[in-house]
Protein backbone atom coordinates (compact mmCIF):
# COMPACT_ATOMS: atom_id res chain seq x y z
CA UNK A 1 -1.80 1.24 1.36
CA UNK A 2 0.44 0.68 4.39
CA UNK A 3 -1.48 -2.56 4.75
CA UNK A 4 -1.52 -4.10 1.66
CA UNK A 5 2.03 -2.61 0.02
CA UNK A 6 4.23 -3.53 2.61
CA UNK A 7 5.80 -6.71 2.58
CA UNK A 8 3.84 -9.18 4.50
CA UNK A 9 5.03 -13.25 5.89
CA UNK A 10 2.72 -16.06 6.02
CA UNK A 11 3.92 -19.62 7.63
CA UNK A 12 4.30 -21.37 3.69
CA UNK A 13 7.90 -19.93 3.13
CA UNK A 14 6.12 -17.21 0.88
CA UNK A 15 5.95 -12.89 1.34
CA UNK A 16 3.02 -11.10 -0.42
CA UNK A 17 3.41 -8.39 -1.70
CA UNK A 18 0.31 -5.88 -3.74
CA UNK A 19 1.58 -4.38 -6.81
CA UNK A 20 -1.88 -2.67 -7.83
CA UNK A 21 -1.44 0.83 -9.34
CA UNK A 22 2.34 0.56 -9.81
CA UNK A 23 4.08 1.42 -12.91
CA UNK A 24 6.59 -1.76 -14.52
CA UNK A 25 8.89 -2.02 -17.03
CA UNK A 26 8.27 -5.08 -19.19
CA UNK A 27 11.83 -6.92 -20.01
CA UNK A 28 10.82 -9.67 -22.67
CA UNK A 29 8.79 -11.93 -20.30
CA UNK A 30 8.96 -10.43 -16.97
CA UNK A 31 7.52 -7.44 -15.49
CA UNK A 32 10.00 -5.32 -13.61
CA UNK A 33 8.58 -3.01 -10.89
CA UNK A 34 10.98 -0.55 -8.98
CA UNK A 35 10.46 -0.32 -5.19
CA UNK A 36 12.06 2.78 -5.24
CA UNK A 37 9.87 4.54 -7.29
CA UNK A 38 6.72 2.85 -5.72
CA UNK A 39 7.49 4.32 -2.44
CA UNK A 40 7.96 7.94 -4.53
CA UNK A 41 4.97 7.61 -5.79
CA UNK A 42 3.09 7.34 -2.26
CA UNK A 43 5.37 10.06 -1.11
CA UNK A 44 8.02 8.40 0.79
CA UNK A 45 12.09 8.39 0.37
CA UNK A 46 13.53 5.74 -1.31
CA UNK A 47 13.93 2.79 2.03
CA UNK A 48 10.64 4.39 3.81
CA UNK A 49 7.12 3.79 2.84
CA UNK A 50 4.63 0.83 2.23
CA UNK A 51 7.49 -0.70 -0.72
CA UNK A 52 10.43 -0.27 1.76
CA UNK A 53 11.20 -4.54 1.67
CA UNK A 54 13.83 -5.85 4.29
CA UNK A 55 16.52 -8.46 2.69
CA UNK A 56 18.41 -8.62 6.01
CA UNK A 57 19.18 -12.83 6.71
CA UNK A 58 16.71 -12.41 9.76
CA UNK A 59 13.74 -10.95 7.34
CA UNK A 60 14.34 -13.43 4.92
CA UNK A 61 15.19 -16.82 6.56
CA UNK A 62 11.91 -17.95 6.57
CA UNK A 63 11.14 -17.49 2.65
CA UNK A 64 12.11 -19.08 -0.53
CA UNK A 65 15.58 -17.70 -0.99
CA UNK A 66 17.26 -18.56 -4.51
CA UNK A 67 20.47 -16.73 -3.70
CA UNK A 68 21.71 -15.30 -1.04
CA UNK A 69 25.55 -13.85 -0.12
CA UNK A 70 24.65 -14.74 3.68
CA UNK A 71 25.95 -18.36 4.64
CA UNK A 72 24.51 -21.11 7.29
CA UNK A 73 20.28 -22.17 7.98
CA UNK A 74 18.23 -21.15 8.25
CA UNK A 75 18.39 -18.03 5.42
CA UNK A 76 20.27 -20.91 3.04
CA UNK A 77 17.93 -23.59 3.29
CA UNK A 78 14.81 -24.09 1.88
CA UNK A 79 12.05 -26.82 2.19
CA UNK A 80 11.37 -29.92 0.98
CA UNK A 81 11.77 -30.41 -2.93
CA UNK A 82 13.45 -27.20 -3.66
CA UNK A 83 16.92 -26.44 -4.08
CA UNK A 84 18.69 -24.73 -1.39
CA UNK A 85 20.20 -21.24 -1.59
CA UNK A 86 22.95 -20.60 -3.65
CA UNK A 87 25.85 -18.89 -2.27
CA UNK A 88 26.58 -15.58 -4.43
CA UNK A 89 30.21 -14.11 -3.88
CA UNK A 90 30.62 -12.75 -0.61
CA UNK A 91 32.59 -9.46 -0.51
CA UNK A 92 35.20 -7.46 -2.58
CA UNK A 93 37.96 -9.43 -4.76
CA UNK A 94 35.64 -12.48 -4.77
CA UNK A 95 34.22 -13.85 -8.28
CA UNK A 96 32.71 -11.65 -10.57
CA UNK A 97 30.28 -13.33 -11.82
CA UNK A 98 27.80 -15.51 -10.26
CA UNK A 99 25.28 -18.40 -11.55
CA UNK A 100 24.20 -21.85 -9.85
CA UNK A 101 26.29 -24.62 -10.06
CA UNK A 102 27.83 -27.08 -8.03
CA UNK A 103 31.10 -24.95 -6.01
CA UNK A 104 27.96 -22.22 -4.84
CA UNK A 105 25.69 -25.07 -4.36
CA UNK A 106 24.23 -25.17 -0.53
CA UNK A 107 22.56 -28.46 -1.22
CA UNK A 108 20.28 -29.89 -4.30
CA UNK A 109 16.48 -30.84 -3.46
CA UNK A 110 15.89 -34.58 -4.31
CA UNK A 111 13.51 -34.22 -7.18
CA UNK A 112 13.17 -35.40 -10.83
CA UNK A 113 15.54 -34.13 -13.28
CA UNK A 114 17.57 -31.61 -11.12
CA UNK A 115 20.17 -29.62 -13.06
CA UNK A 116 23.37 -28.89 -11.78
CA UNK A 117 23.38 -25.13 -13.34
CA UNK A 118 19.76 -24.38 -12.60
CA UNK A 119 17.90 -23.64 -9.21
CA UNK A 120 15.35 -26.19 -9.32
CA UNK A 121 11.99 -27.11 -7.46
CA UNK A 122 9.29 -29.23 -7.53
CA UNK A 123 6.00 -28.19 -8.72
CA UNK A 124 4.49 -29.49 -5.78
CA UNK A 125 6.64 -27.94 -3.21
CA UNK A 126 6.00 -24.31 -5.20
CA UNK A 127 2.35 -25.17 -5.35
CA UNK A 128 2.36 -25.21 -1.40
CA UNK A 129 4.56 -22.38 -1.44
CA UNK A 130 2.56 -19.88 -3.79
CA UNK A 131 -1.55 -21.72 -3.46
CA UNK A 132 -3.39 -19.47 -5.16
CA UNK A 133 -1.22 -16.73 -5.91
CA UNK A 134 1.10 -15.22 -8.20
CA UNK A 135 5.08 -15.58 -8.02
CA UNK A 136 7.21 -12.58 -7.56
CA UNK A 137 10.61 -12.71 -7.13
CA UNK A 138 12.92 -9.79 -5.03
CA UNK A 139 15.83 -9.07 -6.51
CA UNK A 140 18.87 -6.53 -4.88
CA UNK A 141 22.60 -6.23 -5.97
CA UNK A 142 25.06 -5.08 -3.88
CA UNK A 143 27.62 -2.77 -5.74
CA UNK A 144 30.22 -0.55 -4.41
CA UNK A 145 28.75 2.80 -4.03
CA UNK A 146 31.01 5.27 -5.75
CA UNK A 147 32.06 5.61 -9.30
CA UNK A 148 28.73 5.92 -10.52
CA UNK A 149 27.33 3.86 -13.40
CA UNK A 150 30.59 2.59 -14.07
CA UNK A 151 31.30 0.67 -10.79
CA UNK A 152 27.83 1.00 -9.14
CA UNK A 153 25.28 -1.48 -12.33
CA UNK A 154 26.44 -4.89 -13.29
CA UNK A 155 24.72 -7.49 -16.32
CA UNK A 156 22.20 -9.76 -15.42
CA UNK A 157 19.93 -12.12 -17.70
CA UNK A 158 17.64 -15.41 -16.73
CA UNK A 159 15.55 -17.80 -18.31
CA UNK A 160 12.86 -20.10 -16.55
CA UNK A 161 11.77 -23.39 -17.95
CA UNK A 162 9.52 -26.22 -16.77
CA UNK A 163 10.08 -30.01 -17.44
CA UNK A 164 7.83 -33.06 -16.93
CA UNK A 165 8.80 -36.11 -14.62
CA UNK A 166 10.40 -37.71 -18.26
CA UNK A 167 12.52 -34.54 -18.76
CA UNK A 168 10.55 -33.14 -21.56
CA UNK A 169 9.94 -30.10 -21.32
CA UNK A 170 6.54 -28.49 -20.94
CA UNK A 171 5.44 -25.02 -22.82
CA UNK A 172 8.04 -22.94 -23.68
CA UNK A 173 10.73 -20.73 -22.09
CA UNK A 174 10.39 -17.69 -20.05
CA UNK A 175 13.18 -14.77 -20.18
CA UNK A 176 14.59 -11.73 -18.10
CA UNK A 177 16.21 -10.07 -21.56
CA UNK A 178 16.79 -7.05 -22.60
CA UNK A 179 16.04 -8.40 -25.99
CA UNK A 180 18.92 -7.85 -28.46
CA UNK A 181 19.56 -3.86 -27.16
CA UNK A 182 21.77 -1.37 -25.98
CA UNK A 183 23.17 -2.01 -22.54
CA UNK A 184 21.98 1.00 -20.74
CA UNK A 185 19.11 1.96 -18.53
CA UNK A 186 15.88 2.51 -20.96
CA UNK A 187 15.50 6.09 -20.43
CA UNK A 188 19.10 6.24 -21.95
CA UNK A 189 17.95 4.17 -25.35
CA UNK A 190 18.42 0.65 -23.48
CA UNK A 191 15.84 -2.41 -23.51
CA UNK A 192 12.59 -2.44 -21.79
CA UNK A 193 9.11 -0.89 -22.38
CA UNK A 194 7.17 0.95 -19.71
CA UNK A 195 3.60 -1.08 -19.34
CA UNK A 196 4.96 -3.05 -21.94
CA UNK A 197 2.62 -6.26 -23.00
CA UNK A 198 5.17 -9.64 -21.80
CA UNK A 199 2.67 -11.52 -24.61
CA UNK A 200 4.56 -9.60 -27.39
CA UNK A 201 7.69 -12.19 -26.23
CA UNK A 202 8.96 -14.83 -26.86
CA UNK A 203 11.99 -16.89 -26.01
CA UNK A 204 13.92 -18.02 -28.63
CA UNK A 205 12.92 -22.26 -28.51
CA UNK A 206 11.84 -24.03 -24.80
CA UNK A 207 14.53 -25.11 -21.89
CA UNK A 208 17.29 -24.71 -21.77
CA UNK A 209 19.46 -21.86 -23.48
CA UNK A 210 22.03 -18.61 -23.42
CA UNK A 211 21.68 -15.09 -23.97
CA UNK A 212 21.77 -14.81 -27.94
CA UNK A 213 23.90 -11.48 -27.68
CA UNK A 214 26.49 -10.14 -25.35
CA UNK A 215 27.57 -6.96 -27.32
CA UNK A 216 27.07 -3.43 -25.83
CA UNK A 217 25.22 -2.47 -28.71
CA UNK A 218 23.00 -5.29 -28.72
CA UNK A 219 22.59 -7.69 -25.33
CA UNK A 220 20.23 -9.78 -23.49
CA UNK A 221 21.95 -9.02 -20.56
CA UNK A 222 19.84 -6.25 -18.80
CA UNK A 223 21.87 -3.44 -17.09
CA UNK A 224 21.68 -3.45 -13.02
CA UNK A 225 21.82 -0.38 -11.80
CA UNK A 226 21.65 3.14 -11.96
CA UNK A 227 19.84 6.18 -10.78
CA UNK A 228 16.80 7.81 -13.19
CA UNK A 229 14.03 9.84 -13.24
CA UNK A 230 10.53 9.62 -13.39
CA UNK A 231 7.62 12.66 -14.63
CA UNK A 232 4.80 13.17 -12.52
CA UNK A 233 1.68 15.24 -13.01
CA UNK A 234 -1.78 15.36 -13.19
CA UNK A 235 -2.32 14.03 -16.33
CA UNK A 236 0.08 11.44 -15.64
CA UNK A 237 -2.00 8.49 -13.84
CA UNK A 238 1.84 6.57 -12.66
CA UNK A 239 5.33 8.13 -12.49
CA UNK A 240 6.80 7.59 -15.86
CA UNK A 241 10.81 6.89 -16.17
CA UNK A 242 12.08 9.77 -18.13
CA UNK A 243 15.60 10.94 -18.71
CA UNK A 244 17.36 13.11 -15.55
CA UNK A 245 17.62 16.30 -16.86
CA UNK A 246 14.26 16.51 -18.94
CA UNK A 247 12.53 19.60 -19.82
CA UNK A 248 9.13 18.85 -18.34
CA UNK A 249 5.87 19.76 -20.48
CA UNK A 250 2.79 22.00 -18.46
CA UNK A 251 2.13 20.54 -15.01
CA UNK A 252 4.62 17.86 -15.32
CA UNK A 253 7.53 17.78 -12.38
CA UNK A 254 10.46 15.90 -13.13
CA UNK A 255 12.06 14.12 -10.25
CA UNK A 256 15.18 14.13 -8.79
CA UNK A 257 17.47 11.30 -9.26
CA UNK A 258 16.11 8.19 -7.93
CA UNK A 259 18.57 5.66 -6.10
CA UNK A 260 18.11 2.00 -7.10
CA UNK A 261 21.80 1.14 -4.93
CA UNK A 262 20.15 0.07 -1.80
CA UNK A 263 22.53 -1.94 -0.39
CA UNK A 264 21.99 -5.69 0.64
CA UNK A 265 19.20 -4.87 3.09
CA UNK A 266 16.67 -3.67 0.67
CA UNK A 267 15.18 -4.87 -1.93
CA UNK A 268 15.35 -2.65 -5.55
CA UNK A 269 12.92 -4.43 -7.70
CA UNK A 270 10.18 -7.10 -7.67
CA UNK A 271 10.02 -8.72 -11.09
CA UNK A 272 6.99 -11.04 -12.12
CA UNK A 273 6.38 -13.14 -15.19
CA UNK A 274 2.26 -13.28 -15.81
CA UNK A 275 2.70 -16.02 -18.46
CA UNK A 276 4.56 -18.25 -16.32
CA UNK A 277 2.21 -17.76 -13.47
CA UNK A 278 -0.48 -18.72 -15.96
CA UNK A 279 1.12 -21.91 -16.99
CA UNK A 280 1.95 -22.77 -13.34
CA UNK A 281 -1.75 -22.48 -12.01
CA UNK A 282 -2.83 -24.24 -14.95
CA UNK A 283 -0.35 -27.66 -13.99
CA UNK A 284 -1.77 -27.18 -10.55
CA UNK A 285 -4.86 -27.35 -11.39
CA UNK A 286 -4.73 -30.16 -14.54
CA UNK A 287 -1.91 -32.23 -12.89
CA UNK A 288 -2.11 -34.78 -9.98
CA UNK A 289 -0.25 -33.82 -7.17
CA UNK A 290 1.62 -37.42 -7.25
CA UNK A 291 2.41 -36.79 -10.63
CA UNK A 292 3.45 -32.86 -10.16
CA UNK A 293 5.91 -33.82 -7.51
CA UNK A 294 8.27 -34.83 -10.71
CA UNK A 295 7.72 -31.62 -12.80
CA UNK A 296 10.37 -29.57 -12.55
CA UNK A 297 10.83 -25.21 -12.34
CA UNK A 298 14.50 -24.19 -13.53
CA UNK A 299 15.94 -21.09 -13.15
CA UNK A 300 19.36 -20.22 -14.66
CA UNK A 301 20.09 -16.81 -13.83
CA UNK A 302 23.58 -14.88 -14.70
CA UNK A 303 24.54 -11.82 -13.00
CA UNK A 304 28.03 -10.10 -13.34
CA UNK A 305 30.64 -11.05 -16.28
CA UNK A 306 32.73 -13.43 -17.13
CA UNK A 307 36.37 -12.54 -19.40
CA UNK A 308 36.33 -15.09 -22.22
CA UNK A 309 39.37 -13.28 -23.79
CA UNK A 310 41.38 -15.09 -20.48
CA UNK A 311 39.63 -18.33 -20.12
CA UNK A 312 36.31 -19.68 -21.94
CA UNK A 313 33.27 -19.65 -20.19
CA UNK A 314 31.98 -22.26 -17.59
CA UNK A 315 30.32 -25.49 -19.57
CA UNK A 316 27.11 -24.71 -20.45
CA UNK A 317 26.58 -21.55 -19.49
CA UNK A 318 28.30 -19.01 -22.52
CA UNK A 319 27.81 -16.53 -23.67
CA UNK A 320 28.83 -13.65 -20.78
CA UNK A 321 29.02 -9.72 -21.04
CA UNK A 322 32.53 -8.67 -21.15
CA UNK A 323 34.36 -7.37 -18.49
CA UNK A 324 34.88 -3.98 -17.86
CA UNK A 325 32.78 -1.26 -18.93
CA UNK A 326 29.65 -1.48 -21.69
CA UNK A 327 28.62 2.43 -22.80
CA UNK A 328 30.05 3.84 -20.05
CA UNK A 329 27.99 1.08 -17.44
CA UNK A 330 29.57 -1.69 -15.38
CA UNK A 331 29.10 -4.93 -15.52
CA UNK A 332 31.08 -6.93 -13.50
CA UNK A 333 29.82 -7.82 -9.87
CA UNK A 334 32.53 -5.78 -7.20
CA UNK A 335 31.28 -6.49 -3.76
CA UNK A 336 29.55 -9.98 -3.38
CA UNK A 337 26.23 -10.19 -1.29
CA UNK A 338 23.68 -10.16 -3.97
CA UNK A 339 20.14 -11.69 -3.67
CA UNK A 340 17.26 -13.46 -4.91
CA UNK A 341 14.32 -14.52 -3.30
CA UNK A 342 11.18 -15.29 -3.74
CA UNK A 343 7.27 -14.54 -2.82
CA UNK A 344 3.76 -14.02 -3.86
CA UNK A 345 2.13 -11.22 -5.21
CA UNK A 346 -1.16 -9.34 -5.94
CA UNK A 347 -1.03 -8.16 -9.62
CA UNK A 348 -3.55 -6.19 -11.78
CA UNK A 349 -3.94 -6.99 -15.09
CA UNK A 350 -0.55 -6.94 -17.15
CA UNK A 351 -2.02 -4.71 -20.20
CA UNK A 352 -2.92 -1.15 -18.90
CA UNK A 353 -6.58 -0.11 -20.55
CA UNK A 354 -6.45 2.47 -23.38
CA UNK A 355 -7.84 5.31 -21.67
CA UNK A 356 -4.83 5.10 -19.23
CA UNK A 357 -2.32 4.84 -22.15
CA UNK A 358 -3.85 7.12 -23.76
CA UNK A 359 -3.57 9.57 -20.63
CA UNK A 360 -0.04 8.69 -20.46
CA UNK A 361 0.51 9.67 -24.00
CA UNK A 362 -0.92 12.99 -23.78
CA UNK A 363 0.86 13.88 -20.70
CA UNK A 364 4.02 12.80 -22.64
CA UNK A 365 5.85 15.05 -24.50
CA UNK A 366 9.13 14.75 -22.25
CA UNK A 367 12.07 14.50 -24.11
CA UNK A 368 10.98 12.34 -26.61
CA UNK A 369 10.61 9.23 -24.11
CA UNK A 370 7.36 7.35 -25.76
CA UNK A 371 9.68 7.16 -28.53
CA UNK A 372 12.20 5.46 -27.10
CA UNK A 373 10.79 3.68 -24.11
CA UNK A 374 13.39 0.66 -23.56
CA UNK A 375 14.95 -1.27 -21.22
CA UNK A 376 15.01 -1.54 -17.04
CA UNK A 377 17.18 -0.35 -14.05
CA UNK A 378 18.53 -2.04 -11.49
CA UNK A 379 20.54 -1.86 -9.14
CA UNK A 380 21.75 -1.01 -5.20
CA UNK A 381 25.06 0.03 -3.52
CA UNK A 382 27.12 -1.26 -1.05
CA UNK A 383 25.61 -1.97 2.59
């Protein structure tokens, strides 16, 4: 486990990573997994163990980075036909909200139909960046650590397209949503479904696009942050999120709460998307390589809020969360340094089997949770 969990570099700009036996929660496309909770599951503290990942500048200057608070090469730049690093705000009383676009820019790749709001790269540069394997990206926010849920989660939403080299685009759209719910963590009746199946999504049309709901009742911004609770047992084949504060059910321990505020030097969730993966090795495979050098990957990702009641929205990129509070949860990014970056990863099969749901099921009677199994956590604290 040591061996294979643990976060390992090759010389392609890529980290591997094994997620085999690890519990996700699926947030309309992508597959969230909690580092956190991997390493509880093997027994460890939250930054110890075989899912402890480094995001220091010196552990990640040699991979893919999409976003990154750090400034200056090598942890900024990237290679050939992909977009460099763009800068996220960089400490308290800096911008609360963050998304690519040309004032965080640290330099656009040269390659067909690069977006100015979108971190972009060439199908050919990530096919010698991921070969064979699957894409994973690492994802850690960096919020104050006091105040709780209020200060310590922020929004985030993001939506990955592919275009050919005449700008058409190719498929359809692939989104980190919390589908049209409540902004709160899913064991608290937010989005999200634990071993949910990412085929049961779809994105609203192909390319580009904004989050079809910002209301704290009903958002596809997914909340970033906050500490929960898993059930464990031996009936229960993965921890299980549950509420903090559960009753548990015969042979069932419920966990203390779990911190997802690492701080910028660890990573608090790797998130895949299995359909996009799918699309990407089949263009790999179908599609020349002269010809896949002008078929473009965009990401648009959001994270923090933006206050339209003061000033409208950047061009292009509306709707935001509010600022301030949703249900009691932040929203707003309050101390700069987040980051994105990304890998490859060893992935089971997306759709557990029956037996284990059904084991899952009968070891479930906690609080009501297979009722109401919705919606992610994120998050991380200040470093």
């Amino acid at each position: 486990m040591f061996a294979v969990g643990s976060l390992m570099v090759s010389g392609v700009q890529a980290a591997t990573i094994d997620l085999t036996g690890l519990g996700y929660i699926q947030h309309g496309d992508a597959l969230v997994y909690s580092m956190p909770v991997a390493n509880y599951q093997f027994g460890f503290n939250t930054n110890n163990g075989p899912y402890a990942i480094s995001s220091t500048p010196g552990a990640i200057q040699d991979l893919t980075v999409i976003a990154t608070g750090s400034s200056g090469g090598p942890v900024t730049t990237n290679v050939s036909g992909v977009d460099n690093a763009y800068a996220t705000p960089s400490g308290n009383g800096s911008l609360p909200y963050f998304y690519p676009n040309s004032t965080n820019s640290n330099g656009e790749a040269l390659i067909a139909n690069n977006l100015a709001d979108t971190w972009d790269a060439s199908l050919s540069a990530l096919k010698g960046i991921l070969g064979n394997d699957q894409m994973v990206f690492f994802f850690n926010n960096n919020q104050i650590n006091r105040g709780g849920a209020a200060t310590q989660s922020l929004a985030i939403w993001a939506r990955i397209w592919i275009t050919d080299d005449g700008g058409n685009n190719v498929g359809v759209a692939y989104e980190l949503t919390n589908d049209d719910s409540m902004y709160a963590l899913t064991t608290a009746g937010g989005g999200g479904t634990f071993l949910g199946d990412p085929t049961t999504y779809t994105a609203p049309g192909a390319g580009a696009g904004n989050p079809s709901s910002v209301a704290p009742g009903a958002t596809d911004f997914l909340m970033a942050g906050g500490q929960y609770c898993v059930a464990t047992g031996p009936s229960l084949p993965l921890p299980v999120p549950v509420p903090c504060g559960s009753a548990p059910s015969p042979g069932t321990v419920i966990s203390a709460p779990i911190n997802h505020n690492l701080g910028a030097d660890h990573v608090a969730y790797s998130v895949i998307v299995p359909e996009l993966n799918a699309a990407l090795a089949d263009l790999f495979s179908s599609v020349p390589d002269a010809t896949l050098a002008k078929y473009t990957l965009h990401l648009d990702v959001r994270m923090g809020c933006y206050d339209t009641t003061v000033t409208s929205s950047p061009p292009g990129v509306s709707p935001w969360m509010a600022s301030g509070l949703a249900n009691g949860n932040g929203t707003c990014l309050n101390n700069g340094y987040e980051q994105l970056f990304m890998g490859t990863a060893i992935v089971p099969d997306v759709v557990p089997e029956p037996q284990s749901l059904a084991l899952l099921a009968a070891g479930l009677t906690l609080a009501g949770f297979m009722s109401r199994r919705r919606k992610l956590p994120l998050k991380r604290e200040a470093s």
